[in-house]
C-alpha atoms as a PDB file:
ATOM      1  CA  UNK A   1      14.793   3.176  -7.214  1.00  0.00           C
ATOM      2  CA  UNK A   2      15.417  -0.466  -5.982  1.00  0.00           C
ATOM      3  CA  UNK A   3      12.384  -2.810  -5.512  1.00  0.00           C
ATOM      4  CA  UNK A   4      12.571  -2.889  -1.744  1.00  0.00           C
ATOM      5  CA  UNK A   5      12.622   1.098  -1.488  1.00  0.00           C
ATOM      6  CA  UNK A   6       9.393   1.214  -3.397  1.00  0.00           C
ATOM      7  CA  UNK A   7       7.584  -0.877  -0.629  1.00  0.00           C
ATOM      8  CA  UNK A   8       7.902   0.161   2.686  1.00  0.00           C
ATOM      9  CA  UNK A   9       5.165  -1.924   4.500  1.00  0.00           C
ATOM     10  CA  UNK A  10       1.883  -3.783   3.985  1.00  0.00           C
ATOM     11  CA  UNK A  11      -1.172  -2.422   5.756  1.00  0.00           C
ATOM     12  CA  UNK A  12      -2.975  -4.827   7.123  1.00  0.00           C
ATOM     13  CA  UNK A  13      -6.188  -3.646   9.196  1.00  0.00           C
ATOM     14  CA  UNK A  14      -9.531  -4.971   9.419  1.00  0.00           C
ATOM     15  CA  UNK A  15     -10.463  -3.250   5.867  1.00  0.00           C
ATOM     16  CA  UNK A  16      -7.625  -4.510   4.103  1.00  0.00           C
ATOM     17  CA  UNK A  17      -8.319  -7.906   5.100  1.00  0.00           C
ATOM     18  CA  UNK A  18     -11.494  -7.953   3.842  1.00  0.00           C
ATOM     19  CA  UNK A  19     -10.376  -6.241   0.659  1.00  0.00           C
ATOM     20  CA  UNK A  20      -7.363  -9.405   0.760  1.00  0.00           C
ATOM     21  CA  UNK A  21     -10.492 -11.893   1.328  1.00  0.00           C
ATOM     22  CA  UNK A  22     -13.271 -11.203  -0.641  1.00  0.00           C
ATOM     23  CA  UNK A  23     -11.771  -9.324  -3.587  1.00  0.00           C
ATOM     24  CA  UNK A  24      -8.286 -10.972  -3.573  1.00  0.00           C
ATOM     25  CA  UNK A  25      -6.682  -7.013  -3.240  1.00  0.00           C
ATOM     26  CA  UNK A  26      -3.461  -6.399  -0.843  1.00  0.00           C
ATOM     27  CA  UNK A  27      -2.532  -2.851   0.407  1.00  0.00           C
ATOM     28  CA  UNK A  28       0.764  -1.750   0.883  1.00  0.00           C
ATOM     29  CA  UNK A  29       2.517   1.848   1.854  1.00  0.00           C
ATOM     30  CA  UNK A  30       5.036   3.107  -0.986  1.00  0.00           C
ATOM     31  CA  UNK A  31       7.360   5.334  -1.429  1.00  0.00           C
ATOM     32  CA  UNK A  32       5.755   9.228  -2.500  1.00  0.00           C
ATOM     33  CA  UNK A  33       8.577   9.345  -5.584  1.00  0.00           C
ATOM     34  CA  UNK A  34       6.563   6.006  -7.070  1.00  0.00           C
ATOM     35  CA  UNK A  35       4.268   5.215 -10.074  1.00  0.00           C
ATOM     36  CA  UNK A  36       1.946   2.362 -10.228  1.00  0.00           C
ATOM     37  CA  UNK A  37       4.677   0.858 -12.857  1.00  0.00           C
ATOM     38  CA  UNK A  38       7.645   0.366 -10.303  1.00  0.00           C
ATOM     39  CA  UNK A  39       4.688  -1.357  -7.319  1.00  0.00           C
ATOM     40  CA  UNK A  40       3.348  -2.938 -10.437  1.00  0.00           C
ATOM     41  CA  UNK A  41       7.252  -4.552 -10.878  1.00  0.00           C
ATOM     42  CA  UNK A  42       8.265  -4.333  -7.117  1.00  0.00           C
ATOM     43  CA  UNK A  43       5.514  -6.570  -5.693  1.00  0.00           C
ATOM     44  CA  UNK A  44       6.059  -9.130  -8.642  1.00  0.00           C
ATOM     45  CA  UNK A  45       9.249  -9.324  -7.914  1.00  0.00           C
ATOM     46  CA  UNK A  46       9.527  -9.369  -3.892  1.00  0.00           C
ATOM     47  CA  UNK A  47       6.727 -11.458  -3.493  1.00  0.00           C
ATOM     48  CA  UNK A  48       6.509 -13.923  -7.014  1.00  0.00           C
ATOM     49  CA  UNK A  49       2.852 -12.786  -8.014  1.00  0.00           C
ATOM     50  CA  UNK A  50       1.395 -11.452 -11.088  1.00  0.00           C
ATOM     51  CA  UNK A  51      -0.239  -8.066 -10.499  1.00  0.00           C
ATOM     52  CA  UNK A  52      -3.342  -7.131 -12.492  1.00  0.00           C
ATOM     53  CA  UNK A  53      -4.240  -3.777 -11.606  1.00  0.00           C
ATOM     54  CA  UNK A  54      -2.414  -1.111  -9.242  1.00  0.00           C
ATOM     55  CA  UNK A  55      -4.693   1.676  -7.225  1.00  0.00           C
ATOM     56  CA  UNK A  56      -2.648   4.246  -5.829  1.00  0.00           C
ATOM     57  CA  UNK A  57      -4.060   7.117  -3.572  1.00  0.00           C
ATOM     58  CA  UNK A  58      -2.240   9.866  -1.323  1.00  0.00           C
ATOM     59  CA  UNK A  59      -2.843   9.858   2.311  1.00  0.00           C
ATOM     60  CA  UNK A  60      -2.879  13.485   3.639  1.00  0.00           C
ATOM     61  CA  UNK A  61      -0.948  14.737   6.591  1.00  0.00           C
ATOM     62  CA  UNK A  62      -3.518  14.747  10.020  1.00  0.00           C
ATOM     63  CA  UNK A  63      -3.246  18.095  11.727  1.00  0.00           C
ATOM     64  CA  UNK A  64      -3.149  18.525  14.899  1.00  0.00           C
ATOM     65  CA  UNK A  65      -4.359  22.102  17.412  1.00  0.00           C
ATOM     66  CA  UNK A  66      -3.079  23.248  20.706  1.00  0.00           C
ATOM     67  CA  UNK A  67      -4.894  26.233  21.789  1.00  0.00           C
ATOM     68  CA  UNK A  68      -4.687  28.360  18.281  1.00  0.00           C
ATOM     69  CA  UNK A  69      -1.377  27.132  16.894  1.00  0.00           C
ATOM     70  CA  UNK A  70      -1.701  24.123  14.359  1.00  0.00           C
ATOM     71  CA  UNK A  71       1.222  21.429  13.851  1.00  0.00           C
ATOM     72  CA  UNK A  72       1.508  18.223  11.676  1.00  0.00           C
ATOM     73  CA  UNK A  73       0.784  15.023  13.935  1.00  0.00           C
ATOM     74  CA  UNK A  74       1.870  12.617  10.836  1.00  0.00           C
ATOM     75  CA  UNK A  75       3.046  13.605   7.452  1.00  0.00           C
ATOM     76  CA  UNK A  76       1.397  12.752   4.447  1.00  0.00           C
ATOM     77  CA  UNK A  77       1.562   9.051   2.656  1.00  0.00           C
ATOM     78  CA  UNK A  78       1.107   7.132  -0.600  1.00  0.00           C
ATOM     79  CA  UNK A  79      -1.151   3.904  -0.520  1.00  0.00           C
ATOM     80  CA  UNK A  80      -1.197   1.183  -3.011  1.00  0.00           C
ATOM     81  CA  UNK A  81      -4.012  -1.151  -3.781  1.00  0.00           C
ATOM     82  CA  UNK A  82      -3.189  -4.187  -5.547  1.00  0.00           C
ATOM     83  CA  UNK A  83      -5.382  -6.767  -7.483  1.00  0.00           C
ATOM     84  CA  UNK A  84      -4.141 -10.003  -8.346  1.00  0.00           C
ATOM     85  CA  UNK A  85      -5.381 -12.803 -10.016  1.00  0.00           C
ATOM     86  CA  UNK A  86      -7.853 -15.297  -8.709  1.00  0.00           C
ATOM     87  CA  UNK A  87      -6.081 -18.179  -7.223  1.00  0.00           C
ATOM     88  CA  UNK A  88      -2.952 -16.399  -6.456  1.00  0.00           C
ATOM     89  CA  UNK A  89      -2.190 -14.847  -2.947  1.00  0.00           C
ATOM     90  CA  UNK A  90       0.351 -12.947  -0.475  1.00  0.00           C
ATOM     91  CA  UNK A  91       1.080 -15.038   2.534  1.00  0.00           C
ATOM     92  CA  UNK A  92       2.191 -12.447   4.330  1.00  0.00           C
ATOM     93  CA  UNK A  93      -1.598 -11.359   4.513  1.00  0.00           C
ATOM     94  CA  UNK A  94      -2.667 -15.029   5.752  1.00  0.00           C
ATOM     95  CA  UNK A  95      -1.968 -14.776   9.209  1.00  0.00           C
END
């Protein structure tokens, strides 16, 4: 799996800047098919940063109801937490 198809986007919300600020940790959406080894490598590599630790957690699907019938209103999605060290930073959180 290339580096780019491990990372799909960065989540930034008001939580994950806070995380970004006060614990130096970035969140990003991956790819369900990855291990905390390939983000560990991909975000190292796309963004020049040493990674210390990788959380990874799966997002399940929200359901939706009309009348009694039940349907999928988004599928299911990985998150991925990453620490890095102090001092070192993703601009693209900076905004």
């Amino acid at each position: 799996m290339n580096v780019y198809d491990v990372i799909k986007r960065p989540i930034i919300t008001e939580g994950s800047t806070k995380l970004a600020a006060e614990l130096n940790q970035y969140t990003f959406e991956v790819d369900l098919r990855a291990n905390k080894i390939q983000i560990k490598d991909a975000i190292e590599r796309i963004f020049e940063v040493d990674v210390i630790k990788v959380a990874t957690l799966i997002v399940p699907p929200k359901r939706g109801r009309r009348g009694r019938k039940e349907y999928m209103r988004s599928p299911a999605w990985k998150k991925a937490i990453v620490t890095l060290p102090k001092g070192q930073t993703i601009g693209l959180f900076n905004l």
